[in-house]
C-alpha atoms as a PDB file:
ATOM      1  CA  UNK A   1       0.179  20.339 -11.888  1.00  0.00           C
ATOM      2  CA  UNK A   2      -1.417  23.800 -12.307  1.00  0.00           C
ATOM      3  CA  UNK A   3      -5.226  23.548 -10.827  1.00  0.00           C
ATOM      4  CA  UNK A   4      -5.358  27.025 -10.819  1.00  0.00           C
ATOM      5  CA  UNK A   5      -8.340  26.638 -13.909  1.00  0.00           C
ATOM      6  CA  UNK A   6     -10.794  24.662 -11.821  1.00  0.00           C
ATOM      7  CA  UNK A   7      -9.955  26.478  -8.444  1.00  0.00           C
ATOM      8  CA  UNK A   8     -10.819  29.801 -10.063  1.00  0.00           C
ATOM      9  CA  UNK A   9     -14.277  28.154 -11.072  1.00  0.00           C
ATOM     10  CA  UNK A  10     -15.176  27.218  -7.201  1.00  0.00           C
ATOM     11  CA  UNK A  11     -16.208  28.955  -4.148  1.00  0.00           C
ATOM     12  CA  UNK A  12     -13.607  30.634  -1.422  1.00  0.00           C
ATOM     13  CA  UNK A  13     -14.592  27.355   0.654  1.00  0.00           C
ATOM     14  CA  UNK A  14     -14.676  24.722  -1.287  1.00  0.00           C
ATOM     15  CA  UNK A  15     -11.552  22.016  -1.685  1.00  0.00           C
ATOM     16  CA  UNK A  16     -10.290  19.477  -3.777  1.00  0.00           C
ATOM     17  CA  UNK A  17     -10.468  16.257  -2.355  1.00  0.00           C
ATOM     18  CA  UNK A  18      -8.416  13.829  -4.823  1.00  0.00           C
ATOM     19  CA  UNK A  19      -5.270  12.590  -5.240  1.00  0.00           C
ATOM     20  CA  UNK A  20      -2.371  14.001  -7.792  1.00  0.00           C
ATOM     21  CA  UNK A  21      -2.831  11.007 -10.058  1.00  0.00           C
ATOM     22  CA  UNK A  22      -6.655  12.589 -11.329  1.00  0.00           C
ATOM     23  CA  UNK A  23      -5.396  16.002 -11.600  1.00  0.00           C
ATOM     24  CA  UNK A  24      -5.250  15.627 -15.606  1.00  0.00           C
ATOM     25  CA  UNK A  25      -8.198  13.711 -15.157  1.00  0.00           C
ATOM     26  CA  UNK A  26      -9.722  16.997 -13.976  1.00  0.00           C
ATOM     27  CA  UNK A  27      -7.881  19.770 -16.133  1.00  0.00           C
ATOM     28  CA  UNK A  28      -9.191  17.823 -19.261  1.00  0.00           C
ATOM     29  CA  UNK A  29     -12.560  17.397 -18.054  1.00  0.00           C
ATOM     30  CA  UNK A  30     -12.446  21.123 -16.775  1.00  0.00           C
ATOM     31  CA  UNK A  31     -11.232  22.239 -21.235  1.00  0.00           C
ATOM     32  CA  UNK A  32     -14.222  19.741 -22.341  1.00  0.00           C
ATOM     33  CA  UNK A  33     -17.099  21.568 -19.644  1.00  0.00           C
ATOM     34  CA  UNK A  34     -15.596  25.328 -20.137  1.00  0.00           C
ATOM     35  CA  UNK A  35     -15.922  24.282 -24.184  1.00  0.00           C
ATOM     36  CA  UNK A  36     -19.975  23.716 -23.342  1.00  0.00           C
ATOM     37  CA  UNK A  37     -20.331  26.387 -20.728  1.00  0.00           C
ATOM     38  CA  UNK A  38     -17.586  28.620 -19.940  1.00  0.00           C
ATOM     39  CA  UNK A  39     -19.111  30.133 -16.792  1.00  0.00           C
ATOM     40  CA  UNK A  40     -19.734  26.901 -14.941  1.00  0.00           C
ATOM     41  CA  UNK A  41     -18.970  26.906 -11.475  1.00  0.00           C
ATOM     42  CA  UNK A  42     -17.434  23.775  -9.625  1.00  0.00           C
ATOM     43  CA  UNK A  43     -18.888  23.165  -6.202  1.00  0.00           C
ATOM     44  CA  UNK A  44     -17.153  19.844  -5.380  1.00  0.00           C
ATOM     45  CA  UNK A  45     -14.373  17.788  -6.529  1.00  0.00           C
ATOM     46  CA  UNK A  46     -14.168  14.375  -4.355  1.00  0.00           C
ATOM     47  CA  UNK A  47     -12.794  11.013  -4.086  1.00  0.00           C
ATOM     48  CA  UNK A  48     -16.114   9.086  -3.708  1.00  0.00           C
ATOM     49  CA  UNK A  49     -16.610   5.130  -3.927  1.00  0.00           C
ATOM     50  CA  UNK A  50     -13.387   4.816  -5.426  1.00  0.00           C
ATOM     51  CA  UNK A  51     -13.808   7.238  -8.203  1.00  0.00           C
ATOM     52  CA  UNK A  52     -13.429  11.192  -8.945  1.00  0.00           C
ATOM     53  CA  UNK A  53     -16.821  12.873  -7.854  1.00  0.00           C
ATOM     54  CA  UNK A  54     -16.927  16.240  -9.548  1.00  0.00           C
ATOM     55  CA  UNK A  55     -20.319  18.479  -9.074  1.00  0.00           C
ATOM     56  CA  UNK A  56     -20.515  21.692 -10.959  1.00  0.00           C
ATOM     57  CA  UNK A  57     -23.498  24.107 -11.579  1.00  0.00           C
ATOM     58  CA  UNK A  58     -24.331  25.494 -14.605  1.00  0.00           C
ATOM     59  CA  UNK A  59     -24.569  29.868 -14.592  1.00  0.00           C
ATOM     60  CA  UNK A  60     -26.956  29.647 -17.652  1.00  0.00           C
ATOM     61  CA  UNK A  61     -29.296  27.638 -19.672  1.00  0.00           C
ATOM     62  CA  UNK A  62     -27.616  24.748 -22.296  1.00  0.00           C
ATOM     63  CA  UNK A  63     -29.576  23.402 -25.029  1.00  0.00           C
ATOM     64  CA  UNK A  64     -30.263  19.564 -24.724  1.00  0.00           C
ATOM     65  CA  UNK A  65     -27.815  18.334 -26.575  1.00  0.00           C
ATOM     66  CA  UNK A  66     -25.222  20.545 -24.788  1.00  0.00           C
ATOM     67  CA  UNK A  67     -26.576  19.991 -21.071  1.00  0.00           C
ATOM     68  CA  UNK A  68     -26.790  15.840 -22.423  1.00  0.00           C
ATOM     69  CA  UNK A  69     -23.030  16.166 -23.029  1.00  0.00           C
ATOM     70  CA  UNK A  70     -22.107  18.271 -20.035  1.00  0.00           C
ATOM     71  CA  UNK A  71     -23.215  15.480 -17.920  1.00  0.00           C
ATOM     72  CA  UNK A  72     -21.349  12.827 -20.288  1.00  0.00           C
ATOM     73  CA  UNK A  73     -18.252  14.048 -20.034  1.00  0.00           C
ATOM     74  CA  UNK A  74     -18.449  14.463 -15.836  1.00  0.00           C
ATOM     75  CA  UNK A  75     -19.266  11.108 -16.456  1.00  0.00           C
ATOM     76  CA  UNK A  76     -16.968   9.640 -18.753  1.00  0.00           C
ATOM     77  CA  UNK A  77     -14.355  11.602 -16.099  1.00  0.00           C
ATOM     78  CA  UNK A  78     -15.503   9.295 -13.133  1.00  0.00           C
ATOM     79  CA  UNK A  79     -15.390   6.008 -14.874  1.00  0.00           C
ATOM     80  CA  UNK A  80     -11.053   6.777 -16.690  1.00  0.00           C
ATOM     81  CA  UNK A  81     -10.872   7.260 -12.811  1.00  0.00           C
ATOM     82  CA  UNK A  82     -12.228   4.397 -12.206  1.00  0.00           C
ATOM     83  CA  UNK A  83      -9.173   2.912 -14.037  1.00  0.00           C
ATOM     84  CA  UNK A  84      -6.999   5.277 -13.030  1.00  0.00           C
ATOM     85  CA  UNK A  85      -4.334   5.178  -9.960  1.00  0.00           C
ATOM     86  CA  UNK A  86      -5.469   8.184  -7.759  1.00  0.00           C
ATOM     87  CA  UNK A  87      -2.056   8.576  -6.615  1.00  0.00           C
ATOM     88  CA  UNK A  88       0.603   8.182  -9.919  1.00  0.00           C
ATOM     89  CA  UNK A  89      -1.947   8.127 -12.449  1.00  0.00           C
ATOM     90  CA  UNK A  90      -1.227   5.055 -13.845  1.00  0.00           C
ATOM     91  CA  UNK A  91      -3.530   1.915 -14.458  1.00  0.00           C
ATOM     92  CA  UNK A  92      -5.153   1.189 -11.706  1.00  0.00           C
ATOM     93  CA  UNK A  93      -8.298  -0.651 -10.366  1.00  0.00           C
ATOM     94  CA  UNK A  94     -10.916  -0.479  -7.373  1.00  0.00           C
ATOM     95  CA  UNK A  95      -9.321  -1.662  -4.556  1.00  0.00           C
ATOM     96  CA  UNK A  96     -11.640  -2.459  -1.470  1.00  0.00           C
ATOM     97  CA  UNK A  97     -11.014  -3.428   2.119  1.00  0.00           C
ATOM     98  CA  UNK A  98     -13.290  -3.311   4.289  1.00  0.00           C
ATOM     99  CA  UNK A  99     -15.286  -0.067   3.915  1.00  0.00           C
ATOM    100  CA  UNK A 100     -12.576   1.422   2.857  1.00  0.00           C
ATOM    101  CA  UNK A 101     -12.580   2.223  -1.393  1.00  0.00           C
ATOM    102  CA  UNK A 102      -9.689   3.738  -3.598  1.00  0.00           C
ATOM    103  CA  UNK A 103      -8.495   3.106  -7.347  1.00  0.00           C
ATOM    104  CA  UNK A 104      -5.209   2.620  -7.172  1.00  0.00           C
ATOM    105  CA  UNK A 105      -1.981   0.676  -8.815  1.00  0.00           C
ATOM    106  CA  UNK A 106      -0.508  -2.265  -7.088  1.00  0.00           C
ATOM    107  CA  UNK A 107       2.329  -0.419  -5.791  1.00  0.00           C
ATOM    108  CA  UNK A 108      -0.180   2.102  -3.792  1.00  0.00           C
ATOM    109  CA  UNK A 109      -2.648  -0.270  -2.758  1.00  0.00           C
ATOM    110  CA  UNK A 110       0.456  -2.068  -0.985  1.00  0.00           C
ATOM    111  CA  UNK A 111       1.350   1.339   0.691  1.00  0.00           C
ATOM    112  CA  UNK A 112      -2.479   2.060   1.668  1.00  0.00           C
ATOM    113  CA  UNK A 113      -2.982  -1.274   3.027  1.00  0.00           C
ATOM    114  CA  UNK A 114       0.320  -1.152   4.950  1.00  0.00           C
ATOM    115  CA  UNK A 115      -0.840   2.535   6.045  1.00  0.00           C
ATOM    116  CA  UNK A 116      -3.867   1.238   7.194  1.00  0.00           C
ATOM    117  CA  UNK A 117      -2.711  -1.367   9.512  1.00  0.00           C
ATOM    118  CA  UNK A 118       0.149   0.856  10.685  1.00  0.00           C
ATOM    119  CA  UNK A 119       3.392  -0.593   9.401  1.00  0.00           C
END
């Protein structure tokens, strides 16, 4: 997938730090935020708790209603990844073991577990 819209919104250093499976997740939340504020900047785009962590900056004052549903749809992004396999993109669900947090299907979860222990 093409993530050439959001990387051209961050800074020279900054990284994405999720999976392929929330890559739509992101492109469609990136269409919905460019629709309120088309110079927003992205600073950070994480896997965090289990669920897509996306921080962005406004360049520009919103009206209230507009800044209200800026922050809606980032979100309304983080909980669909919250159901959302980080890796394929299907359903998935929080998995936790141990301090260890990812949403994932129960195909991945197997192969994270089994990467975990180191089989």
């Amino acid at each position: 997938m093409d993530l050439s819209p959001i990387t051209a919104r961050m800074p020279s250093h900054a990284r994405i730090g999720i999976g392929p499976g929330w890559y739509g997740l992101l492109l469609a939340l990136d269409k919905e935020l460019a629709a309120l504020a088309p110079d927003y900047v992205v600073w950070q785009v994480k896997q965090d708790g289990g669920g897509m962590d996306v921080v962005a900056r406004l360049n520009g004052d919103l009206d209230e209603m507009s800044l209200r549903a800026f922050r809606a749809a980032i979100r309304d992004a983080r909980k669909e990844s919250l159901r959302t396999c980080e890796e394929c993109g299907d359903y998935g669900w929080l998995v936790l073991d141990g301090t260890w947090y990812a949403t994932l299907c129960p195909e991945h979860a197997d192969e994270a577990r089994a990467r975990r222990l180191g089989r």
